[in-house]
N, C-alpha and C. Protein backbone atom coordinates (compact mmCIF):
# COMPACT_ATOMS: atom_id res chain seq x y z
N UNK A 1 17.32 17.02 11.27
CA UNK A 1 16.70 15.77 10.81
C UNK A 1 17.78 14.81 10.34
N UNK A 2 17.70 13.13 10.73
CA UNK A 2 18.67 12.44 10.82
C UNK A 2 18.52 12.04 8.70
N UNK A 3 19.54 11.42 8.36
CA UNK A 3 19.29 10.87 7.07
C UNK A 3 18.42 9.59 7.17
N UNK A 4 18.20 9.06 7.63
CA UNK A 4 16.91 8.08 7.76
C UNK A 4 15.63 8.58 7.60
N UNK A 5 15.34 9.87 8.64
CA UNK A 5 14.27 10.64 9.04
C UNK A 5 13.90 11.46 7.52
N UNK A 6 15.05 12.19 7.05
CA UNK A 6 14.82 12.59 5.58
C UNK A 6 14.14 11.38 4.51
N UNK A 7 14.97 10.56 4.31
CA UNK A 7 14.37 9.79 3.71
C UNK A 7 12.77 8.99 3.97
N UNK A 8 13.12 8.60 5.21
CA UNK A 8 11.21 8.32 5.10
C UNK A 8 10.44 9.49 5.01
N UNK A 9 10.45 10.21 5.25
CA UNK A 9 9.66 11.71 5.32
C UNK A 9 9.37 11.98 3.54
N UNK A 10 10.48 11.43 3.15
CA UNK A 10 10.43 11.73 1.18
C UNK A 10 9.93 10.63 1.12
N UNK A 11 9.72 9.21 1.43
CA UNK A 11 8.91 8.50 1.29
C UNK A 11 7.47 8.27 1.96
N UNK A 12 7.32 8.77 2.76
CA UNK A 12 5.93 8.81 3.24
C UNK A 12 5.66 10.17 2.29
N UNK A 13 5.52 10.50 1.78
CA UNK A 13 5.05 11.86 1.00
C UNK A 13 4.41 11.08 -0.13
N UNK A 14 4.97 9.86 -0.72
CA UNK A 14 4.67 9.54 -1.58
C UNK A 14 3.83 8.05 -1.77
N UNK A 15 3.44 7.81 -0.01
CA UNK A 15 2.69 7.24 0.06
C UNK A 15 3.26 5.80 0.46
N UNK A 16 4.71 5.53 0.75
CA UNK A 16 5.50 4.37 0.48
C UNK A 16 5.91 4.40 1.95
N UNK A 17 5.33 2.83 2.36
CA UNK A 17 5.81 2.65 4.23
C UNK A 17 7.11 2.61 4.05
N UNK A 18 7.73 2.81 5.45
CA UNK A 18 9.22 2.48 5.56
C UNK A 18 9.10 2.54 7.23
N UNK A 19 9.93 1.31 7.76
CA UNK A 19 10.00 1.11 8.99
C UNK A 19 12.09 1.09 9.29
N UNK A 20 12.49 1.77 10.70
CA UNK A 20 13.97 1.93 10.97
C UNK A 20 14.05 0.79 12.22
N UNK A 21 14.67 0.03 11.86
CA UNK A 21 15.46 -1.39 13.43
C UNK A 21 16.80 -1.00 13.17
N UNK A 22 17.37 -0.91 14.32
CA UNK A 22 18.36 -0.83 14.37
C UNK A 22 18.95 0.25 13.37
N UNK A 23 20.23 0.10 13.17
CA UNK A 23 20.89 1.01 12.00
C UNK A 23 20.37 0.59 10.43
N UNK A 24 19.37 0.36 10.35
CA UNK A 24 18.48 -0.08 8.91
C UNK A 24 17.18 0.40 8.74
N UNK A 25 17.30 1.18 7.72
CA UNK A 25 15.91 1.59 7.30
C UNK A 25 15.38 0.55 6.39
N UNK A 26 14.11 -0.20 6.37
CA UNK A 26 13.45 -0.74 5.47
C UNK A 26 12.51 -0.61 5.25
N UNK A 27 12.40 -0.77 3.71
CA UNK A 27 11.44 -0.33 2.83
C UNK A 27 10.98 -1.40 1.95
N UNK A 28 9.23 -2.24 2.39
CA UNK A 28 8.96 -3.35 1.86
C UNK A 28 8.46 -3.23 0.37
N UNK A 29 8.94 -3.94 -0.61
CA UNK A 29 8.66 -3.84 -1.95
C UNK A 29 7.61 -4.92 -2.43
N UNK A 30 7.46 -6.04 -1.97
CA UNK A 30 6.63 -6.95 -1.87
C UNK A 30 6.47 -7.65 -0.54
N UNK A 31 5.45 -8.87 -0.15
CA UNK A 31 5.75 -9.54 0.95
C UNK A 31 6.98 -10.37 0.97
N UNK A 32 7.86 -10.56 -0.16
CA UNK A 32 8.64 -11.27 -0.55
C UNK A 32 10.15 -10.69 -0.29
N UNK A 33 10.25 -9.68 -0.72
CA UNK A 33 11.11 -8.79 -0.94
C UNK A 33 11.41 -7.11 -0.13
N UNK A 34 12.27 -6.88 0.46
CA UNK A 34 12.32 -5.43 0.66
C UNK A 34 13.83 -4.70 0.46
N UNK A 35 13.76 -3.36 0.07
CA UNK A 35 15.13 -2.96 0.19
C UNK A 35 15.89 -2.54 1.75
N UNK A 36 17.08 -2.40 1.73
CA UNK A 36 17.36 -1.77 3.32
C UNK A 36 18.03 -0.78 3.04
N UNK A 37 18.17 0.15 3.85
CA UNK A 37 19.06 1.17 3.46
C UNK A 37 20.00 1.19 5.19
N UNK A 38 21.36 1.17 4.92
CA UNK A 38 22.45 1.06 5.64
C UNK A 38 23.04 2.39 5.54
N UNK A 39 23.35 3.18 6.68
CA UNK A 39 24.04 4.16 6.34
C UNK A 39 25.65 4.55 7.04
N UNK A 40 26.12 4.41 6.24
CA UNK A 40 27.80 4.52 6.21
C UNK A 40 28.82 5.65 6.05
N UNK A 41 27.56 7.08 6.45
CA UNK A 41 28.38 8.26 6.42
C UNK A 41 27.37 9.60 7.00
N UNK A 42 27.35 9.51 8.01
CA UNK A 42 25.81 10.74 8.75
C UNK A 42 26.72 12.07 7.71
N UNK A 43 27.71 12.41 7.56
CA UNK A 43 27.89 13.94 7.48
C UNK A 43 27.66 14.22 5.81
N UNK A 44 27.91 12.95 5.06
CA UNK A 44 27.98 13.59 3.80
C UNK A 44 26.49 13.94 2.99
N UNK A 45 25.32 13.10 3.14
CA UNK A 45 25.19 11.69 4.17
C UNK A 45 25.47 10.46 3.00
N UNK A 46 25.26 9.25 3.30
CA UNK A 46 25.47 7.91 2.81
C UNK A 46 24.84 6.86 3.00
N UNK A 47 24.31 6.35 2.14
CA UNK A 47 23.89 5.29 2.85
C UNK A 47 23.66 3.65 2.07
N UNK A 48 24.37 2.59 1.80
CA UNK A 48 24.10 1.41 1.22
C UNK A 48 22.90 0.78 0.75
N UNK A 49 22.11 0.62 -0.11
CA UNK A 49 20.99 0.15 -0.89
C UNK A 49 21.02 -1.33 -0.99
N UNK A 50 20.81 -2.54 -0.40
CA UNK A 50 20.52 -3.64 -0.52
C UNK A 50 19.00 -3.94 -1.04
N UNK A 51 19.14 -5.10 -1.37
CA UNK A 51 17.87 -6.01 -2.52
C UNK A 51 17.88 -7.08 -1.43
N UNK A 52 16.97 -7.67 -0.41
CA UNK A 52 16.75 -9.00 0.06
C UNK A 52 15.35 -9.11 0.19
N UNK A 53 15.71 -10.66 0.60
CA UNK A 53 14.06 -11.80 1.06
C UNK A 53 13.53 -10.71 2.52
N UNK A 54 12.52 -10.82 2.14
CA UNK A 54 12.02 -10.10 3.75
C UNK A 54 11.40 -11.16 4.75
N UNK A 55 11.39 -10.86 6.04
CA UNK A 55 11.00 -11.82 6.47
C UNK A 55 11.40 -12.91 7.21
N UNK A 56 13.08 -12.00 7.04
CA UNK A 56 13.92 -13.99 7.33
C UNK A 56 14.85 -13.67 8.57
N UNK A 57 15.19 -14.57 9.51
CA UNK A 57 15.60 -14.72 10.24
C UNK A 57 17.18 -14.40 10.18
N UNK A 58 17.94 -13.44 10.93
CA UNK A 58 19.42 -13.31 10.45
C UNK A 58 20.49 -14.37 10.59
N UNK A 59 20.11 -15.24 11.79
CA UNK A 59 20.83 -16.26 11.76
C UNK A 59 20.38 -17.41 10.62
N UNK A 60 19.55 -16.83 9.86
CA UNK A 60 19.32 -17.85 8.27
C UNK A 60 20.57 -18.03 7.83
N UNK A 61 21.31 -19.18 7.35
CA UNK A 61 22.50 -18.82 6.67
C UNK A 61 22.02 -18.52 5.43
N UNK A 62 20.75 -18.87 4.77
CA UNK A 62 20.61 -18.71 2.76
C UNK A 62 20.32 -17.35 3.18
N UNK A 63 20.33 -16.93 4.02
CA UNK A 63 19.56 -14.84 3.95
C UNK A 63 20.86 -14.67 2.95
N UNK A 64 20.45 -13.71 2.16
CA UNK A 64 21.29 -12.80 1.41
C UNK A 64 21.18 -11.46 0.96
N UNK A 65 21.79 -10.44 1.49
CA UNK A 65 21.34 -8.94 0.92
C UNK A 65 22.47 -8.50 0.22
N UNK A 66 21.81 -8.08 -1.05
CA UNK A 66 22.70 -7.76 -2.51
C UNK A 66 22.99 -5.84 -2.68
N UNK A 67 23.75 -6.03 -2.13
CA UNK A 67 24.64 -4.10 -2.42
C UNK A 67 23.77 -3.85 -3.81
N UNK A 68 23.37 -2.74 -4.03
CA UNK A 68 22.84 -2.42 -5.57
C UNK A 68 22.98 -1.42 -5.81
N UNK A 69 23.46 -0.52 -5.04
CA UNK A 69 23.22 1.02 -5.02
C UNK A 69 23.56 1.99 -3.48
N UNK A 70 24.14 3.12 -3.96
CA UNK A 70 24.48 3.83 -2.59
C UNK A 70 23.60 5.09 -2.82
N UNK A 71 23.18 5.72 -2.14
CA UNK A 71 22.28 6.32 -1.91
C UNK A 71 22.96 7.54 -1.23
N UNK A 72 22.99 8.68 -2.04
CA UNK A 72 23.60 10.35 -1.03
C UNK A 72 22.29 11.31 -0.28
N UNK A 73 21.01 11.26 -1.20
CA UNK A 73 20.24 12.19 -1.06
C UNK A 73 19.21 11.18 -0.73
N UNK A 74 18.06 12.06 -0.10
CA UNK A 74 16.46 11.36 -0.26
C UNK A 74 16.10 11.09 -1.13
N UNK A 75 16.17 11.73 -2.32
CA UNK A 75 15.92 11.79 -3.60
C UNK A 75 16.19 10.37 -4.21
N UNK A 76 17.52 10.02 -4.18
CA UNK A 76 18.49 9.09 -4.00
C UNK A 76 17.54 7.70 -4.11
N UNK A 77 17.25 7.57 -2.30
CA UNK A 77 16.99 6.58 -1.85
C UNK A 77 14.77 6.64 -2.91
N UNK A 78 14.30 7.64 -3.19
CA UNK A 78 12.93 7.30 -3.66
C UNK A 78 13.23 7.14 -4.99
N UNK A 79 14.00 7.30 -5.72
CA UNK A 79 14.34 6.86 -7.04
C UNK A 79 14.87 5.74 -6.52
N UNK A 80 15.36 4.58 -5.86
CA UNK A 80 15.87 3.36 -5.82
C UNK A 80 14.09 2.91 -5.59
N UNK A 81 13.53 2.73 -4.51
CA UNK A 81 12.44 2.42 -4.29
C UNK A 81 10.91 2.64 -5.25
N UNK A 82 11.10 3.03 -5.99
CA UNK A 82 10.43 3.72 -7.30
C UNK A 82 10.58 2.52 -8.27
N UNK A 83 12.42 2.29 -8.27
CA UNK A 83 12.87 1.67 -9.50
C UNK A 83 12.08 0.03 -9.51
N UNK A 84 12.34 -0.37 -7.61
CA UNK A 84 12.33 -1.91 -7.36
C UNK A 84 10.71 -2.09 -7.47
N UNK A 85 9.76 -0.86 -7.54
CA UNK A 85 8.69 -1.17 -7.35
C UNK A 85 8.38 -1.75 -8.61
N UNK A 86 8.83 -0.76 -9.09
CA UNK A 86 8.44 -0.84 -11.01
C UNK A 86 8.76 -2.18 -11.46
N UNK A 87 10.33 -2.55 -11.56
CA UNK A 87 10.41 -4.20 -11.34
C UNK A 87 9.30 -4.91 -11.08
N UNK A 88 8.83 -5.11 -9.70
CA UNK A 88 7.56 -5.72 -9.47
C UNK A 88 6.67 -5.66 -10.01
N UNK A 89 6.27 -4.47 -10.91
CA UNK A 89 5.17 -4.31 -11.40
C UNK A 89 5.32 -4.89 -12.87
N UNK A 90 6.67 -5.07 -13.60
CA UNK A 90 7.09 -6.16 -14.50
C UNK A 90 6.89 -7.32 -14.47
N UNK A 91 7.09 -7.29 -13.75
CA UNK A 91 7.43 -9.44 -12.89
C UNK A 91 5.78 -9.82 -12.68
N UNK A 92 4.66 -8.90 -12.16
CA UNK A 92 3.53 -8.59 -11.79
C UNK A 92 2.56 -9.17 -13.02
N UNK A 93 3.30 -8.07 -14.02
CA UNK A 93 2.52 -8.42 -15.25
C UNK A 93 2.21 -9.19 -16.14
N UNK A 94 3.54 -10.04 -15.90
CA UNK A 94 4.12 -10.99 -16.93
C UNK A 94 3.54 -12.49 -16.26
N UNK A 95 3.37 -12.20 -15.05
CA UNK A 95 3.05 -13.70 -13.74
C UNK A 95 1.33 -13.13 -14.56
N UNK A 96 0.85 -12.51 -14.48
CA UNK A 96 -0.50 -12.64 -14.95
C UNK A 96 -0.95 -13.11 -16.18
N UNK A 97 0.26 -12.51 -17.50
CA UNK A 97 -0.35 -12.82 -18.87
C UNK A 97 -0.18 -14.24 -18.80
N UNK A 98 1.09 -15.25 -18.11
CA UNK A 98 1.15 -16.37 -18.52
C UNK A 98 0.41 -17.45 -17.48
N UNK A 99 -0.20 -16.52 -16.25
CA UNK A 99 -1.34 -17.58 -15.89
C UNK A 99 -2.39 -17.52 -16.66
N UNK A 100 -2.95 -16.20 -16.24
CA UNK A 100 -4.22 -15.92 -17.55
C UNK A 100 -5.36 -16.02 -16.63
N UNK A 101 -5.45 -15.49 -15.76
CA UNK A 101 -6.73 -16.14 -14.80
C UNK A 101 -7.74 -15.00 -15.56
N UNK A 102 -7.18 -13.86 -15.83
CA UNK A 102 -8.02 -12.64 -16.93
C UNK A 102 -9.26 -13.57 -17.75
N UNK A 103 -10.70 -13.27 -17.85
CA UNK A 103 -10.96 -13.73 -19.05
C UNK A 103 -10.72 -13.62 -20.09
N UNK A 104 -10.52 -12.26 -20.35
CA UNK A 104 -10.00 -11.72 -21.56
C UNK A 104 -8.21 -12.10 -22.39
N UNK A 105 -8.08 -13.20 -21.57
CA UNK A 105 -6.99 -14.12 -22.22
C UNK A 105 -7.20 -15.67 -21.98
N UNK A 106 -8.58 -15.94 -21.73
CA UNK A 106 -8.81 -16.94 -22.39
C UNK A 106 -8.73 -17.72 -23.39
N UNK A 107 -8.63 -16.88 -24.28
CA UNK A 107 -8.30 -17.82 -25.63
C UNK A 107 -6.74 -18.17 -26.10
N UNK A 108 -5.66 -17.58 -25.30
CA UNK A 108 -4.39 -17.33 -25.60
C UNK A 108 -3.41 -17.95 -24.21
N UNK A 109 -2.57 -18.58 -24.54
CA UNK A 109 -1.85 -19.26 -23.68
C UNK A 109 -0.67 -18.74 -23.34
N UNK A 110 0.20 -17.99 -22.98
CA UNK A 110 1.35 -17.41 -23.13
C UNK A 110 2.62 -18.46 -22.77
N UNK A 111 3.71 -18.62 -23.39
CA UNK A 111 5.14 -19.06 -22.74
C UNK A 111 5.73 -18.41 -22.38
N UNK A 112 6.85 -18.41 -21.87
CA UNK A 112 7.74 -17.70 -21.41
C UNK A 112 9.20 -17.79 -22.74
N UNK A 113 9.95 -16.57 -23.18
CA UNK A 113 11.14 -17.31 -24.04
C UNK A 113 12.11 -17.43 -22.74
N UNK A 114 12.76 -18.85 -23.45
CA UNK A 114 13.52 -19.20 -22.49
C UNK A 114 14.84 -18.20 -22.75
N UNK A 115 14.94 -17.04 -23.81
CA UNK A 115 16.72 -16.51 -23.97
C UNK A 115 15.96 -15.14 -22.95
N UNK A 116 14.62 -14.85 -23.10
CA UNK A 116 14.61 -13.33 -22.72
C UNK A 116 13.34 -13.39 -22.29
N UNK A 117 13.68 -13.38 -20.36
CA UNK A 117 12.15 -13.70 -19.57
C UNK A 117 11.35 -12.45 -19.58
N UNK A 118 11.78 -11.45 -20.11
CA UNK A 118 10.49 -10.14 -20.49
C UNK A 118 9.85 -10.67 -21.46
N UNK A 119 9.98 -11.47 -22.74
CA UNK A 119 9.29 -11.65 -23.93
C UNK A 119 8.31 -13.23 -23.66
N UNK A 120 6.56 -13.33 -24.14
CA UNK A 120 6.19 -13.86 -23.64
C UNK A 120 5.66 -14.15 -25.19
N UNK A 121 5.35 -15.48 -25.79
CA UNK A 121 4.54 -15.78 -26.66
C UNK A 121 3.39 -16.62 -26.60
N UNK A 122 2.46 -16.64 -27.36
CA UNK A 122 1.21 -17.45 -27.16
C UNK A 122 0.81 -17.90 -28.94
N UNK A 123 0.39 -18.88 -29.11
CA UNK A 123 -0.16 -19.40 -30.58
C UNK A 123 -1.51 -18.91 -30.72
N UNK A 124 -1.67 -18.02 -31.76
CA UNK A 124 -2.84 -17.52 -32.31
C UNK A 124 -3.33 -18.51 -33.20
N UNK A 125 -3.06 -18.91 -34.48
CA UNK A 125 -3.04 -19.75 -35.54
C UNK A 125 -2.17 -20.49 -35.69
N UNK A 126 -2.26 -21.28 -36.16
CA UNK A 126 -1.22 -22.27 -36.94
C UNK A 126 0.05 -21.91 -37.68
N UNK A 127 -0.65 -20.22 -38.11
CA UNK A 127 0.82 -19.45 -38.78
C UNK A 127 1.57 -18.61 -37.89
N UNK A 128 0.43 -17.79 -36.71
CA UNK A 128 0.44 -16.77 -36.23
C UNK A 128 0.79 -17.05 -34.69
N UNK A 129 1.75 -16.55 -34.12
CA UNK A 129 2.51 -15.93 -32.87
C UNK A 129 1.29 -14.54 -32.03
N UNK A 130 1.32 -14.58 -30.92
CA UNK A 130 1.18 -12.90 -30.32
C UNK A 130 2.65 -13.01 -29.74
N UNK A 131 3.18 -11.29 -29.55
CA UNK A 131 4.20 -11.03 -28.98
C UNK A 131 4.22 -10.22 -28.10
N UNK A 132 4.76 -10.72 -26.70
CA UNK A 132 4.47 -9.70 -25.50
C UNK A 132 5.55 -9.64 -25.35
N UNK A 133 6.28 -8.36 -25.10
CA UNK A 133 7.68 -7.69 -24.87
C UNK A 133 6.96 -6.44 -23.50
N UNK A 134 7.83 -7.26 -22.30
CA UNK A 134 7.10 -6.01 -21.15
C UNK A 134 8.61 -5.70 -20.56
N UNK A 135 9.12 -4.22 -20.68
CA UNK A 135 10.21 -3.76 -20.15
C UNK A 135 10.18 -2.55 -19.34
N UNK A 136 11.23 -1.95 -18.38
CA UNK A 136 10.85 -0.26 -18.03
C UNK A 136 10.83 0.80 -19.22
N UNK A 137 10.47 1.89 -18.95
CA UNK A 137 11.05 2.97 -19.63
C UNK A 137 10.76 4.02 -18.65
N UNK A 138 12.43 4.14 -17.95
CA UNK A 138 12.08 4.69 -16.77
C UNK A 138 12.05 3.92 -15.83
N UNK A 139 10.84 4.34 -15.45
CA UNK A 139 9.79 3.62 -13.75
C UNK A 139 8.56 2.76 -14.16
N UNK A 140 8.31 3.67 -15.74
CA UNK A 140 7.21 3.08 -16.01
C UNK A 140 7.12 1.31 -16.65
N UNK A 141 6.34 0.53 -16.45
CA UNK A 141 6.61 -0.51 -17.37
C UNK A 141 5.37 -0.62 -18.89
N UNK A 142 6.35 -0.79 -19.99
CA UNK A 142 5.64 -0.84 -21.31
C UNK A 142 5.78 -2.45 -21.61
N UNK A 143 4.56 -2.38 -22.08
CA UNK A 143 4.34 -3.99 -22.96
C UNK A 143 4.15 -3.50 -24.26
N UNK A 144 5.28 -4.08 -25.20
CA UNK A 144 4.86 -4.11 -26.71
C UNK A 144 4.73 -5.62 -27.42
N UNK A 145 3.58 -5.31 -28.16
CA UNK A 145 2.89 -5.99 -28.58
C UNK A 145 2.66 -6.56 -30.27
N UNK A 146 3.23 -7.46 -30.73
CA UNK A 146 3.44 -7.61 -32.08
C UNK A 146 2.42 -8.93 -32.84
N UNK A 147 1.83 -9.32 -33.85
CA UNK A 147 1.57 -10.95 -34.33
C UNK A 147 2.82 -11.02 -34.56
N UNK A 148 3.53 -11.77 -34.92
CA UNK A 148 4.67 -12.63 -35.92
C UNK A 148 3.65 -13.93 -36.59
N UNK A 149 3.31 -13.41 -37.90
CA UNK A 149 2.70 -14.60 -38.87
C UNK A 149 4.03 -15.45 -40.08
N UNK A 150 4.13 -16.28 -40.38
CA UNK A 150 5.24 -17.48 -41.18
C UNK A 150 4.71 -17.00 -42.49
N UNK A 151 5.19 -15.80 -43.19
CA UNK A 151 4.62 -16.15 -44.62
C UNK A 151 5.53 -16.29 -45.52
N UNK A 152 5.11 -16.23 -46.59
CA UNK A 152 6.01 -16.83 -47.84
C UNK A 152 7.14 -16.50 -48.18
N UNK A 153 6.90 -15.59 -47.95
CA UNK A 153 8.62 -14.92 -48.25
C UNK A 153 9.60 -14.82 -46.42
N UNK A 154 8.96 -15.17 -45.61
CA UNK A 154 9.53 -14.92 -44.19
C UNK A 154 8.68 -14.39 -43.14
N UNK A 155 9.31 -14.46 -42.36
CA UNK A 155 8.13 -13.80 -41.19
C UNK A 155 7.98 -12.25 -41.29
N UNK A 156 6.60 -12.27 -41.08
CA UNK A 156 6.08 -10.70 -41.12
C UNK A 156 5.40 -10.54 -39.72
N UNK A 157 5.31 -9.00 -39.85
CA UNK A 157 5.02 -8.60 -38.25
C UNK A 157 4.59 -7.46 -38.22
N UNK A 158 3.21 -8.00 -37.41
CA UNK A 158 2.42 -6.67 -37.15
C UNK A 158 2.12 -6.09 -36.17
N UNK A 159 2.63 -4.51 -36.44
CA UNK A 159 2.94 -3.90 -34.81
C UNK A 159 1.11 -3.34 -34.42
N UNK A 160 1.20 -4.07 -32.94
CA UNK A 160 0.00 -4.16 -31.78
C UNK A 160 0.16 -2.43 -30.74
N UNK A 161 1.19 -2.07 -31.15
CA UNK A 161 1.24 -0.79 -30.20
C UNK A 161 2.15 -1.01 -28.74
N UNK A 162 2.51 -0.28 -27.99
CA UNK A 162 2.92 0.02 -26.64
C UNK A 162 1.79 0.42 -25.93
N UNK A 163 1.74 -0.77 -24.59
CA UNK A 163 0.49 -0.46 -23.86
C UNK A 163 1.44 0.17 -22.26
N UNK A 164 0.88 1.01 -21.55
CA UNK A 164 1.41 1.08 -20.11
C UNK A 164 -0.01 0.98 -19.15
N UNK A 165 -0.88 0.59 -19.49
CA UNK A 165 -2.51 0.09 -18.97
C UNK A 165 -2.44 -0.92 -19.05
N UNK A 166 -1.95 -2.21 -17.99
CA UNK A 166 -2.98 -3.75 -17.91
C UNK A 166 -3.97 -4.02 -18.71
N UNK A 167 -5.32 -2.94 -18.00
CA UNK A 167 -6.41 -3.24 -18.68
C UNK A 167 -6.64 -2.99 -20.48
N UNK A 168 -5.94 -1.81 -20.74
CA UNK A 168 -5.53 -2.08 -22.23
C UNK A 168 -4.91 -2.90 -22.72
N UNK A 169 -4.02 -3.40 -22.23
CA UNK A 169 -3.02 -4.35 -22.87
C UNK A 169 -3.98 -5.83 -23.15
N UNK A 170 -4.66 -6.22 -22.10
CA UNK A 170 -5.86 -7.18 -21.64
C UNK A 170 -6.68 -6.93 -23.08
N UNK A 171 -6.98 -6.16 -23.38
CA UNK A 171 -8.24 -6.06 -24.20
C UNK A 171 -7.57 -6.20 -25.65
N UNK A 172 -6.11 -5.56 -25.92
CA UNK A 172 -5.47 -5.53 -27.30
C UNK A 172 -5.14 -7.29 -27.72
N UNK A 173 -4.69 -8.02 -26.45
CA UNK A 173 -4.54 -9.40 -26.32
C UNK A 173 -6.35 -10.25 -26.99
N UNK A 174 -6.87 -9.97 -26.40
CA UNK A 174 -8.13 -10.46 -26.64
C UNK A 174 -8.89 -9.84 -28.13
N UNK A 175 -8.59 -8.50 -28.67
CA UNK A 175 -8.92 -8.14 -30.16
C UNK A 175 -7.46 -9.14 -30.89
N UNK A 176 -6.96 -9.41 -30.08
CA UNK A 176 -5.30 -10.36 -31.44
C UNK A 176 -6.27 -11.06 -31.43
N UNK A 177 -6.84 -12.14 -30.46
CA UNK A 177 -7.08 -13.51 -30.84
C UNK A 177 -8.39 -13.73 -31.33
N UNK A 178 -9.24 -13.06 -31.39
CA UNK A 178 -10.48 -12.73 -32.66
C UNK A 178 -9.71 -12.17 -33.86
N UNK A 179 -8.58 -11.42 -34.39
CA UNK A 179 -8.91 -11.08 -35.42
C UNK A 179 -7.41 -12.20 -35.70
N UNK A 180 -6.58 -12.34 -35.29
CA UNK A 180 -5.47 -13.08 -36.04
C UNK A 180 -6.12 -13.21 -37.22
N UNK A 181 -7.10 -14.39 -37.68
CA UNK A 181 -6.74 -15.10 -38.69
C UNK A 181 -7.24 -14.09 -39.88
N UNK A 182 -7.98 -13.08 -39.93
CA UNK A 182 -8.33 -11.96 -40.80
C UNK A 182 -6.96 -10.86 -41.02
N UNK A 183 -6.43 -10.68 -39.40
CA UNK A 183 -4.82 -10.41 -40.30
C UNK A 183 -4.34 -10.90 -41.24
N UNK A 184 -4.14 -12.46 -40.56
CA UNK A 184 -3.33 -12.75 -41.48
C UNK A 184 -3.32 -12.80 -43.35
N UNK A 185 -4.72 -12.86 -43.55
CA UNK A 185 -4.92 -12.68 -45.02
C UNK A 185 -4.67 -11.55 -45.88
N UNK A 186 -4.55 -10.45 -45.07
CA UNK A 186 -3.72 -9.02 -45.14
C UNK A 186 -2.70 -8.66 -44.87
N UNK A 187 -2.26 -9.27 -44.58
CA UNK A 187 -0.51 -8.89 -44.41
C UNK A 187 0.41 -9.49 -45.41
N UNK A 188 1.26 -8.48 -45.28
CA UNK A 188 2.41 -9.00 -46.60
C UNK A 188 3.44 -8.37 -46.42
N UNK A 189 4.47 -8.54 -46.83
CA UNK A 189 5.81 -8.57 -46.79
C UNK A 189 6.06 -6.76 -47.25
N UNK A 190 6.12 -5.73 -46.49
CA UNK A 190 6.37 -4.44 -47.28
C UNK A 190 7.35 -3.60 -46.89
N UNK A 191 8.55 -3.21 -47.99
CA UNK A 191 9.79 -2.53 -47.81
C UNK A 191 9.35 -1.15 -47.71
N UNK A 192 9.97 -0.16 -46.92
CA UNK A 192 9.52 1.41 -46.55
C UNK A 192 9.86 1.96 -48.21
N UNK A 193 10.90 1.70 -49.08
CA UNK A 193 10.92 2.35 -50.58
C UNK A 193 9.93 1.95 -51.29
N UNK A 194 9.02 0.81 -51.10
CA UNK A 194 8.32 0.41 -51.73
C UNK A 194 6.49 1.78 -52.35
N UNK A 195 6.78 2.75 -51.05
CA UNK A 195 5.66 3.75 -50.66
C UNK A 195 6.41 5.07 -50.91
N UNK A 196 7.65 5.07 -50.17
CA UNK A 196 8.31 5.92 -49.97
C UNK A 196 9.36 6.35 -50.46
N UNK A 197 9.88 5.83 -52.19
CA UNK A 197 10.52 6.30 -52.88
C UNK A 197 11.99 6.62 -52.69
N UNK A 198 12.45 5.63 -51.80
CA UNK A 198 13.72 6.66 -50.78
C UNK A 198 14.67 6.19 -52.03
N UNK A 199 14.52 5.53 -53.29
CA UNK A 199 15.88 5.60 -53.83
C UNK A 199 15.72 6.42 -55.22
N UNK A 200 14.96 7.28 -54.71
CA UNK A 200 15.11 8.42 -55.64
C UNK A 200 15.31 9.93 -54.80
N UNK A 201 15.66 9.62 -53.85
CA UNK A 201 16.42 11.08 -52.97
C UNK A 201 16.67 12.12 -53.92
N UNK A 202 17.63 11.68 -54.83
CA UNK A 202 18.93 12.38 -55.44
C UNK A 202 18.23 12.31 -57.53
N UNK A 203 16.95 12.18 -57.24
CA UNK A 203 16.49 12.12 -58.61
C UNK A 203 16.15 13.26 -58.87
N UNK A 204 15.00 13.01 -60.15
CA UNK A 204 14.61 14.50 -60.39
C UNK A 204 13.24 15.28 -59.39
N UNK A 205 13.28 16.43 -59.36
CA UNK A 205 12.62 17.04 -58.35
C UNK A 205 10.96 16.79 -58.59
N UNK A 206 10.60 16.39 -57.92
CA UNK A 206 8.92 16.19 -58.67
C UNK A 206 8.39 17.69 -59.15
N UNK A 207 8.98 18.65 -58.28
CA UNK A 207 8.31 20.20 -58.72
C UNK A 207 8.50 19.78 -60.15
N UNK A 208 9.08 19.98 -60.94
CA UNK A 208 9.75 19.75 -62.16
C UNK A 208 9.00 18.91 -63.14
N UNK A 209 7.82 18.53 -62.44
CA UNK A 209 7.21 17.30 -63.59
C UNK A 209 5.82 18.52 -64.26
């Protein structure tokens, strides 16, 4: 079995097309996008991992395919294709919270930050922020989820959880923007010694009282 043949064979197992032209295996990641795999060594085996536009004509001069990765095993090449999917499914998520076509983000508008395009904010209140942070861990993609409310002493922040469910994440978005403003009348500024005693480590032993 050729190293091409290995590799789609580990990718059709897992359900993931892959078509071979010429000396290129490709593997479509979106309609937009696909990886190629180039191979540059049958015996060891080898083979080059590019990121391009799919779709495009080679005599395009803007075509561009970006080296990202070399690839030894099958294994190899479905952990690259795994990775770019997951990407998409970032980019996926984030194109949804800040259109919002969801009802269940109807009431919430999202931006984009302009320093860090994973982090997405929307105005709850007048005091109150939601915070969407969507990154990998792994393959998988997590959205964490925070208010940031302006209070008196500084901003406080209340943790919403790590969602890896859309449809959860959808619904935690839509309980922020009914309850914001009842948070916010509960929240307050609280140091972990304040509960947790940590500057008495080295005190006296409570057995002892």
């Amino acid at each position: 079995m050729s190293f091409f043949e290995d590799i789609a064979s580990r990718l059709d197992r897992e359900g993931i097309e892959s078509r071979v032209g010429g000396d290129t295996l490709f593997v479509p990641i979106t309609p937009e996008v696909e990886l190629q795999f180039v191979e540059i060594d049958s015996e060891l085996p080898a083979a080059n991992v590019y990121v391009a536009a799919a779709d495009v004509a080679e005599e395009d001069e803007s075509f561009s395919a970006v080296l990202v990765q070399v690839a030894f095993s099958a294994e190899d090449a479905l952990a690259a294709v795994s990775r770019h999917i997951a990407i998409d499914q970032v980019v996926g998520l984030l194109r949804d919270l800040v259109v919002g076509d969801d009802v269940r983000l109807a009431e919430v508008e999202f931006v984009q930050d302009e320093d860090d395009p994973h982090r997405l904010l929307a105005e709850l209140t007048a005091a109150s922020d939601l915070e969407v942070v969507v990154e990998l861990d792994g393959d998988t993609p997590v959205a964490t989820v925070a208010m940031l409310t302006d209070g008196e002493e500084g901003e406080e922040r209340l943790e919403l959880g790590e969602h890896t469910d859309p449809e959860r994440l959808f619904d935690v978005v839509a309980l922020a923007a009914r309850q914001a403003p009842l948070w916010e009348d509960e929240l307050g500024p609280v140091e972990d010694d304040d509960y947790y005693h940590l500057e008495d480590l080295a005190g006296e032993d409570p057995a002892e009282d």
